[in-house]
Protein backbone atom coordinates (compact mmCIF):
# COMPACT_ATOMS: atom_id res chain seq x y z
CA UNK A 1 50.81 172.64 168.24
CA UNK A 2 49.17 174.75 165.19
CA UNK A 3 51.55 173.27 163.16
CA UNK A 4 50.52 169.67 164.18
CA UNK A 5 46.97 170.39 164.21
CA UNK A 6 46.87 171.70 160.54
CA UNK A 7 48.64 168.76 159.62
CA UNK A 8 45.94 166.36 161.10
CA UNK A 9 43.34 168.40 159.86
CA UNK A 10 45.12 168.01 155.99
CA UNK A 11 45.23 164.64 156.89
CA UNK A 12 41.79 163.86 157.48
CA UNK A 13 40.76 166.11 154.26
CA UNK A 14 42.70 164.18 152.67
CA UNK A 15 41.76 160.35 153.57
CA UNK A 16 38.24 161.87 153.00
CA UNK A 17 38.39 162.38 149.72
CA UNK A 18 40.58 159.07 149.15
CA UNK A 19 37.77 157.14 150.61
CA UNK A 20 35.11 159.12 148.55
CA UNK A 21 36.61 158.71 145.17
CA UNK A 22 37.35 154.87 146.14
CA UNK A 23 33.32 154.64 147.30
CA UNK A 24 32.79 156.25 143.61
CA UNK A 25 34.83 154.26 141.69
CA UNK A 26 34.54 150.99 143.15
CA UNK A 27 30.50 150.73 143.73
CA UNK A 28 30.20 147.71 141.68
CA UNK A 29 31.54 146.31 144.60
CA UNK A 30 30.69 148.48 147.82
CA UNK A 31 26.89 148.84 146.47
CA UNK A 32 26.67 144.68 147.18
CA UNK A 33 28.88 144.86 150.67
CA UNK A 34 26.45 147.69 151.50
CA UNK A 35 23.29 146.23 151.62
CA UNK A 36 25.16 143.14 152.63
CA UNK A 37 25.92 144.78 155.85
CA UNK A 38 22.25 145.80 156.32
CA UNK A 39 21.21 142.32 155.60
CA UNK A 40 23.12 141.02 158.53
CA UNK A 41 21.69 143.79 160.73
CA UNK A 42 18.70 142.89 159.98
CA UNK A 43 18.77 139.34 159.79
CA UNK A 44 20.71 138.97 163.04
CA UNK A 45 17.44 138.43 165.40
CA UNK A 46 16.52 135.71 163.49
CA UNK A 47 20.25 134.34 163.11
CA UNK A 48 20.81 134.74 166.95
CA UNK A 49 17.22 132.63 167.91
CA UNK A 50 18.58 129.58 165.25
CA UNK A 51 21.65 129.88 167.16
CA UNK A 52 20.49 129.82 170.57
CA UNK A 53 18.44 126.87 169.23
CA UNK A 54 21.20 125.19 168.32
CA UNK A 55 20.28 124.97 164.59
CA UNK A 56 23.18 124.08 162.14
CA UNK A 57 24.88 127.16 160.37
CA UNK A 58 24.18 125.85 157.03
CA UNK A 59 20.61 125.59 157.81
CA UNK A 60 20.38 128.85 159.13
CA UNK A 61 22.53 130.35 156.17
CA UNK A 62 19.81 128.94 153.56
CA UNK A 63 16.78 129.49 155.74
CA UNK A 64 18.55 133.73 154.80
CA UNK A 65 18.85 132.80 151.16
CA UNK A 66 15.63 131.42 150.99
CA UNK A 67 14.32 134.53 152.14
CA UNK A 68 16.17 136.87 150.04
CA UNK A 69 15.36 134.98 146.77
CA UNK A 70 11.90 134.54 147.99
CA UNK A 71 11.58 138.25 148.62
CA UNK A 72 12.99 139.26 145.16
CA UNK A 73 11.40 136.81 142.90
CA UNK A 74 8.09 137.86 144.20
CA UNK A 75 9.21 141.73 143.61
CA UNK A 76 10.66 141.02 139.94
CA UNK A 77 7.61 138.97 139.65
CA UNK A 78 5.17 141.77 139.77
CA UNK A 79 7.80 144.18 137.73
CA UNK A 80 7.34 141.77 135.04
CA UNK A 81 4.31 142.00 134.61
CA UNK A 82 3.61 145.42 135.07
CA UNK A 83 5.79 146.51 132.31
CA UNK A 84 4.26 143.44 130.25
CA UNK A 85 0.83 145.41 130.62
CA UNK A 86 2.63 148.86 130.39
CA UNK A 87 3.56 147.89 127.13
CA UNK A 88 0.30 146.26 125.88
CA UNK A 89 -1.63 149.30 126.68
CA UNK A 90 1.57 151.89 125.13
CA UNK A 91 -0.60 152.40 122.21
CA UNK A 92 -3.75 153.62 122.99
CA UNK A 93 -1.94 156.16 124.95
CA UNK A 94 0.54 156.88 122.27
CA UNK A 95 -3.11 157.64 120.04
CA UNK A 96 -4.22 159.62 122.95
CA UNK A 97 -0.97 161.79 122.95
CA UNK A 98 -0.91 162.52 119.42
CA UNK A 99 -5.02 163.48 119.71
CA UNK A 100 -4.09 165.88 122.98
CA UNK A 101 -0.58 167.38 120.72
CA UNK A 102 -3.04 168.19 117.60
CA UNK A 103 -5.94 169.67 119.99
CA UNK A 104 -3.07 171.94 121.89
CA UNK A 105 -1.33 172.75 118.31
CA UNK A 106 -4.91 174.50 117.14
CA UNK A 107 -5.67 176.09 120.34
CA UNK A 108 -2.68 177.96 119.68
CA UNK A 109 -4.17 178.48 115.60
CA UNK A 110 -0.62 176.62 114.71
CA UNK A 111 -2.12 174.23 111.84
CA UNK A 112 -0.50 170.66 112.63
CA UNK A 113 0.43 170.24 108.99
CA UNK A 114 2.73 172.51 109.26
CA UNK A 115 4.61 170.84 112.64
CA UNK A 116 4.53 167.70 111.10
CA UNK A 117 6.23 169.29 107.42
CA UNK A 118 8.49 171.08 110.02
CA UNK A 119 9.61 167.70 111.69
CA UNK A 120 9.78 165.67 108.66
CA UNK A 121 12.26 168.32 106.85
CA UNK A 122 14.22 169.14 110.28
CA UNK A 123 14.54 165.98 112.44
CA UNK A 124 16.93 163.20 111.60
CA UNK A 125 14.23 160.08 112.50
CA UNK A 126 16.80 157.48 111.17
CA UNK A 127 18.82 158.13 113.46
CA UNK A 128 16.59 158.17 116.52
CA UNK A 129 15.01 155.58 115.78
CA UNK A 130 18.71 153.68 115.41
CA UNK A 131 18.87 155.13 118.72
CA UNK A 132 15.39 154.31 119.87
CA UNK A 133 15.46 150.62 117.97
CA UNK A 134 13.76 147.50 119.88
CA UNK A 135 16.99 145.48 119.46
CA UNK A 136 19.24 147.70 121.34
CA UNK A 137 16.31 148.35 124.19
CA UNK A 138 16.16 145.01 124.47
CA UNK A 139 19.98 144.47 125.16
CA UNK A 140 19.89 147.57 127.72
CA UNK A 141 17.07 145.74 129.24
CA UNK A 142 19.00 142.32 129.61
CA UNK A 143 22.28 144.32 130.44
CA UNK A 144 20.81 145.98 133.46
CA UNK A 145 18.82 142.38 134.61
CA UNK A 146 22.35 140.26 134.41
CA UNK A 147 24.18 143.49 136.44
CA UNK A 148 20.94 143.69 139.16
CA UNK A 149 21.31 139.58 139.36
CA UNK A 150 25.59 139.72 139.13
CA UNK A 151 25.11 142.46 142.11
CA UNK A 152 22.26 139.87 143.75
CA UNK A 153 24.27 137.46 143.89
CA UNK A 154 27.38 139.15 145.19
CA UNK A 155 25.06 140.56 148.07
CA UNK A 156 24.16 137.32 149.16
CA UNK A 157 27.86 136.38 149.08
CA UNK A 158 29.06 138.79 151.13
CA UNK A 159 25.67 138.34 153.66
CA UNK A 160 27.17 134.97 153.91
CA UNK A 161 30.63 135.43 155.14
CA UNK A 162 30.15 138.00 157.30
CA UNK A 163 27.23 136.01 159.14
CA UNK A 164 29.87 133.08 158.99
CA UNK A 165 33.06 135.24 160.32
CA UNK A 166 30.89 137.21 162.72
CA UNK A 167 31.95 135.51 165.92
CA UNK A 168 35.49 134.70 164.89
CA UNK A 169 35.73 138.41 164.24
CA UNK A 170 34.58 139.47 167.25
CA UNK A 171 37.15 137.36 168.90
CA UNK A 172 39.45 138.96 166.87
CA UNK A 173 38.59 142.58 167.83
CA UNK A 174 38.51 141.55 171.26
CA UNK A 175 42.29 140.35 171.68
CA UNK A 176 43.84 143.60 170.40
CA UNK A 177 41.31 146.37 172.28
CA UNK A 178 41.49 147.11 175.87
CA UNK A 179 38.15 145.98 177.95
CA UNK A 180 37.27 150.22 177.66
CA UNK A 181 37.71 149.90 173.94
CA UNK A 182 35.73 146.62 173.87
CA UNK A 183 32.95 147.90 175.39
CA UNK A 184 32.73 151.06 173.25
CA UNK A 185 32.83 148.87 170.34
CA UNK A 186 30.18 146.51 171.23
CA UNK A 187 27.99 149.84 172.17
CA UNK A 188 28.44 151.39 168.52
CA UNK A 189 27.92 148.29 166.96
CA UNK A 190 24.82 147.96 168.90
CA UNK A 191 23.61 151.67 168.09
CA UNK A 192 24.52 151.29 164.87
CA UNK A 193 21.93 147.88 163.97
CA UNK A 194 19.02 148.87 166.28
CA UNK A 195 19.19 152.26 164.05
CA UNK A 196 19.25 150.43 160.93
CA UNK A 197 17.03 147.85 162.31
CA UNK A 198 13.93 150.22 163.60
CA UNK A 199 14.46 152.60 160.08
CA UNK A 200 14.82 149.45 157.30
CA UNK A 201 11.46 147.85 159.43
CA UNK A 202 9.45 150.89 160.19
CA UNK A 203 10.14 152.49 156.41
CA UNK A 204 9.54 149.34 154.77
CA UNK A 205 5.97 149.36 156.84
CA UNK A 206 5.46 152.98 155.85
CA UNK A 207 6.54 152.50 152.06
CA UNK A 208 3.64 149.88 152.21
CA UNK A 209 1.31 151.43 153.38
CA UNK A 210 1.41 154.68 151.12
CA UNK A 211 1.51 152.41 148.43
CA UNK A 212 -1.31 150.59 149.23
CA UNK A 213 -3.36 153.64 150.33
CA UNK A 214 -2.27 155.26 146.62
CA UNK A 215 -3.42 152.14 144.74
CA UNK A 216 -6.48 151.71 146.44
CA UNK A 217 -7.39 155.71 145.10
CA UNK A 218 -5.86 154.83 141.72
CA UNK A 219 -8.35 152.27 141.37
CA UNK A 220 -11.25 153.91 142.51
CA UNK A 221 -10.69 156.77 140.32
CA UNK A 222 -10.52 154.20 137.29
CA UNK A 223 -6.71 155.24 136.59
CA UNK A 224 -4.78 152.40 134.79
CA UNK A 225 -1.25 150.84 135.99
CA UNK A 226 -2.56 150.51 138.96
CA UNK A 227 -0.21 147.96 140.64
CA UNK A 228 2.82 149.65 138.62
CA UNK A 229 2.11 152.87 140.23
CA UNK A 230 1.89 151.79 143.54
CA UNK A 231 5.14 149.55 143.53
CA UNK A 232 6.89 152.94 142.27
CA UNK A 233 5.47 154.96 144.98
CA UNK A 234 6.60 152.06 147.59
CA UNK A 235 9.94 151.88 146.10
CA UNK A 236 10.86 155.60 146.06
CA UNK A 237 9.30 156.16 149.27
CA UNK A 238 12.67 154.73 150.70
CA UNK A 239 14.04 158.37 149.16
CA UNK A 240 13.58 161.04 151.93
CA UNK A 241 11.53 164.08 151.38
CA UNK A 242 11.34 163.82 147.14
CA UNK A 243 11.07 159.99 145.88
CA UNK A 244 7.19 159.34 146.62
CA UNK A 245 6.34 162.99 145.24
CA UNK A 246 8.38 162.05 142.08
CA UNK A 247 6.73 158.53 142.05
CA UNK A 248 2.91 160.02 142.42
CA UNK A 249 3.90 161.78 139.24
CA UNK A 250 3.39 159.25 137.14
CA UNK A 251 -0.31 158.02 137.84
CA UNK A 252 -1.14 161.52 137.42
CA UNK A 253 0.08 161.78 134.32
CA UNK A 254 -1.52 158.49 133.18
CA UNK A 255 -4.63 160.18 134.06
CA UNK A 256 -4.29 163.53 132.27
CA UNK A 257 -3.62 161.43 129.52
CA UNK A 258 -6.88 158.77 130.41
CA UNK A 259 -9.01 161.52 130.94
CA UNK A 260 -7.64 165.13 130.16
CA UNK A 261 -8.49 168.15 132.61
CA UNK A 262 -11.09 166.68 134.16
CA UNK A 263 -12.46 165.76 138.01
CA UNK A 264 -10.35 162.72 137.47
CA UNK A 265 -7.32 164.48 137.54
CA UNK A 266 -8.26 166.62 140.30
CA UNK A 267 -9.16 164.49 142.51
CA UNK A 268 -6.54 161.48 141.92
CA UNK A 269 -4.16 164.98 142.81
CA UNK A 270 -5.45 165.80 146.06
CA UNK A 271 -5.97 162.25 147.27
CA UNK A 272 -2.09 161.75 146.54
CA UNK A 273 -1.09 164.47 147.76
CA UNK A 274 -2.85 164.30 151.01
CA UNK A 275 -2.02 160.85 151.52
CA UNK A 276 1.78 162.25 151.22
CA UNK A 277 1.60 164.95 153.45
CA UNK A 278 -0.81 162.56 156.30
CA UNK A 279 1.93 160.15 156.09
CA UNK A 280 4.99 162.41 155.51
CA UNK A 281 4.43 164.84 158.25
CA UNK A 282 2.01 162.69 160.85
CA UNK A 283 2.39 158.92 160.53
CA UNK A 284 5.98 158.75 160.00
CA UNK A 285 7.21 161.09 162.89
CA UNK A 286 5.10 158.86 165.16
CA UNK A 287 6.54 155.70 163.95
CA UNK A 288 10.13 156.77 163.28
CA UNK A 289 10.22 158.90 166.86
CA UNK A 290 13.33 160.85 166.94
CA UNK A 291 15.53 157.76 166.27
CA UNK A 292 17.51 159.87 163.80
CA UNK A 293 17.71 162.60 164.72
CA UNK A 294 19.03 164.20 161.68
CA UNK A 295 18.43 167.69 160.71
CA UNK A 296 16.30 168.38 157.32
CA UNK A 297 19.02 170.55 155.78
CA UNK A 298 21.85 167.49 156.11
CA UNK A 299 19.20 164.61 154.76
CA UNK A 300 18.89 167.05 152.00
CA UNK A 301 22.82 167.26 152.05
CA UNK A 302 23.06 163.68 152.33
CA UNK A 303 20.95 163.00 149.47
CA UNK A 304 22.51 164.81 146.94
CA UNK A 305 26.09 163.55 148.13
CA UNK A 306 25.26 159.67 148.11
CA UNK A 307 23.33 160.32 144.78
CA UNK A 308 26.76 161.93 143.37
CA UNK A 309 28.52 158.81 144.39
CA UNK A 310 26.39 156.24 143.87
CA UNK A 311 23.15 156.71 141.61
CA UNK A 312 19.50 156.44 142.57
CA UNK A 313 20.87 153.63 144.96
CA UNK A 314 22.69 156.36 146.57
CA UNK A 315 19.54 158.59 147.29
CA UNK A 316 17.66 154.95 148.97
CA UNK A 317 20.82 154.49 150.81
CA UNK A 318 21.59 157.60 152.63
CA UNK A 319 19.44 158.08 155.62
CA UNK A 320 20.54 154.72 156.88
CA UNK A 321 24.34 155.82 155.96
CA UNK A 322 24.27 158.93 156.98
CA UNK A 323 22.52 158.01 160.25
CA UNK A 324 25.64 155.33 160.75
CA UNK A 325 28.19 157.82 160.37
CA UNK A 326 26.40 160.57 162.81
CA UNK A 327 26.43 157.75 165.79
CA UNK A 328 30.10 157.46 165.04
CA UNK A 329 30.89 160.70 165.04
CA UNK A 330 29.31 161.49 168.28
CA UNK A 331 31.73 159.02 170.23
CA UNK A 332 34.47 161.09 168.90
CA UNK A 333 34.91 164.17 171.31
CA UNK A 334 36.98 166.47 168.60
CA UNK A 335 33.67 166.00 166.37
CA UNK A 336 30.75 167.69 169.09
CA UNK A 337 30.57 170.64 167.15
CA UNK A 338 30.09 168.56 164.10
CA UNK A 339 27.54 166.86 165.17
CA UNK A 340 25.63 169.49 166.53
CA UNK A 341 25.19 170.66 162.93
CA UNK A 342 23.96 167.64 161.71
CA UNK A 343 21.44 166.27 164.34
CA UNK A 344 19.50 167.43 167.18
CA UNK A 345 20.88 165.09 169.69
């Protein structure tokens, strides 16, 4: 009996790792069936009201596309041109550095002639600016657009045939499990999209509105990037815990450099920050509710795992993952004590 549990244990170590270093290597392709999967979840009220009003399939399947492109155009829309006036204003800050790196190198009674003899003599500037050359930015910059459209696209694809084979594969399922099995299935499936459902909806709402609430301060306060700032504050707010503290970074370093140690930067500070912690620790509890349920320690856990696997898409990723895998887990009786250490249900 020790034997034959050792060997299952082994076993399951084992398959573990298999599927881990498959999830790693092949996320070119599990990245797209990801948020495919979470696309259909949360597409599926709106697929099952077109079908209970008898609307063709191909309707409903471009009403989704429609949608998605819709949704992303808008998005790389206002990217573009947020970087477009990024880059317009670059140099007046890059005059406003160089002012604030001569003031600091005489406050320290370090004459800048001297750094600037020292960098001349000791840095190899060819090559960083081979390194740093507009040609080769520009190809990284086209490279990552074609991937982010190649993995787009593939998205889409797979949102498409699993919407298609949905039924079919439920018929599927249901010939080869017992009515028991059937109904367990149909449960976790259930559990499984409301979950996804409530947390891609409710964060989404919550991303908004810190971003919204931080441009609104960022404008007041006279800070430039304005609408860049608040796009990267609503995108990393998806990241648990560290994205949207990471993301309010860089409007208050745009105004150290604006304004320098001033009430500017003080207040800009405080407003952020209290509009994170308001959110973070009041707002979101009451929206999210305990729907979770996963302990801070793991979501820290789970952050740095699905980063190691899969990137900065990883880290946006994980909650809704991890939160997945804890519901499964907990219909698995020879898992309790498992999931006692990872959630509070």
């Amino acid at each position: 009996m020790t034997n034959s549990r050792s060997l299952n244990i082994s076993l399951g170590i084992l398959s573990m790792a298999i599927m881990v270093y498959t999830l790693k290597t092949l996320q070119s392709i599990f990245i797209p069936l990801t948020f495919a999967i979470f696309l259909t979840f949360l597409f599926h009220p709106i697929n099952r009201f077109m079908k209970d009003k008898r609307i063709p399939v191909s309707v409903n399947m471009l009403v989704l596309v429609v949608i998605i492109l819709f949704t992303f155009t808008l998005m790389g829309a206002i990217v573009y041109t947020s970087i477009a006036s990024f880059v317009t204003e670059f140099p007046k800050y890059e005059e406003a550095l160089s002012e604030m790196t001569k003031s600091f190198f005489t406050f320290i009674d370090m004459p800048f002639e001297n750094v600037t003899s020292f960098l001349n003599n000791k840095v190899n500037w060819f090559q960083i600016a081979d390194k740093l050359s507009l040609s080769k930015i520009l190809s990284g910059t086209m490279g990552t657009f074609i991937d982010f459209f190649v993995k787009l696209l593939l998205t889409i694809v797979f949102m498409l045939f699993i919407l298609i084979d949905r039924d079919d594969l439920n018929k599927r399922v249901k010939k080869v499990l017992a009515e028991d099995r059937i109904s367990l299935s149909e449960n976790l499936v259930g559990k499984i999209g409301e979950q996804i459902n409530k947390y891609i909806v409710n964060k989404t709402l919550i991303s908004l509105a810190t971003g919204l609430i931080s441009m609104i301060f960022i404008a007041i306060f006279g800070i430039d990037f304005v609408v860049i700032s608040g796009l990267l504050i609503f995108i990393l707010n998806y990241i648990p815990n560290v994205g949207s503290i990471i993301a309010s970074a860089f409007p208050i370093i745009i105004c150290f450099i604006q304004y320098g140690l001033s009430w500017q930067l003080v207040a800009i500070s405080s407003a952020l920050v209290t509009t994170q912690m308001v959110i973070g620790n009041f707002v979101e509890p009451r929206v999210m509710g305990h729907e979770l349920q996963l302990t801070p320690l793991f979501v820290l856990i789970s952050l740095i795992f699905w980063f190691w696997v899969w990137g900065p898409v990883g880290m946006i990723l994980a909650v809704p993952l991890t939160s997945a895998i804890t519901i499964i887990i907990k219909e698995i009786p020879s898992l309790k004590v498992i999931s006692a250490l990872i959630s509070y249900d």
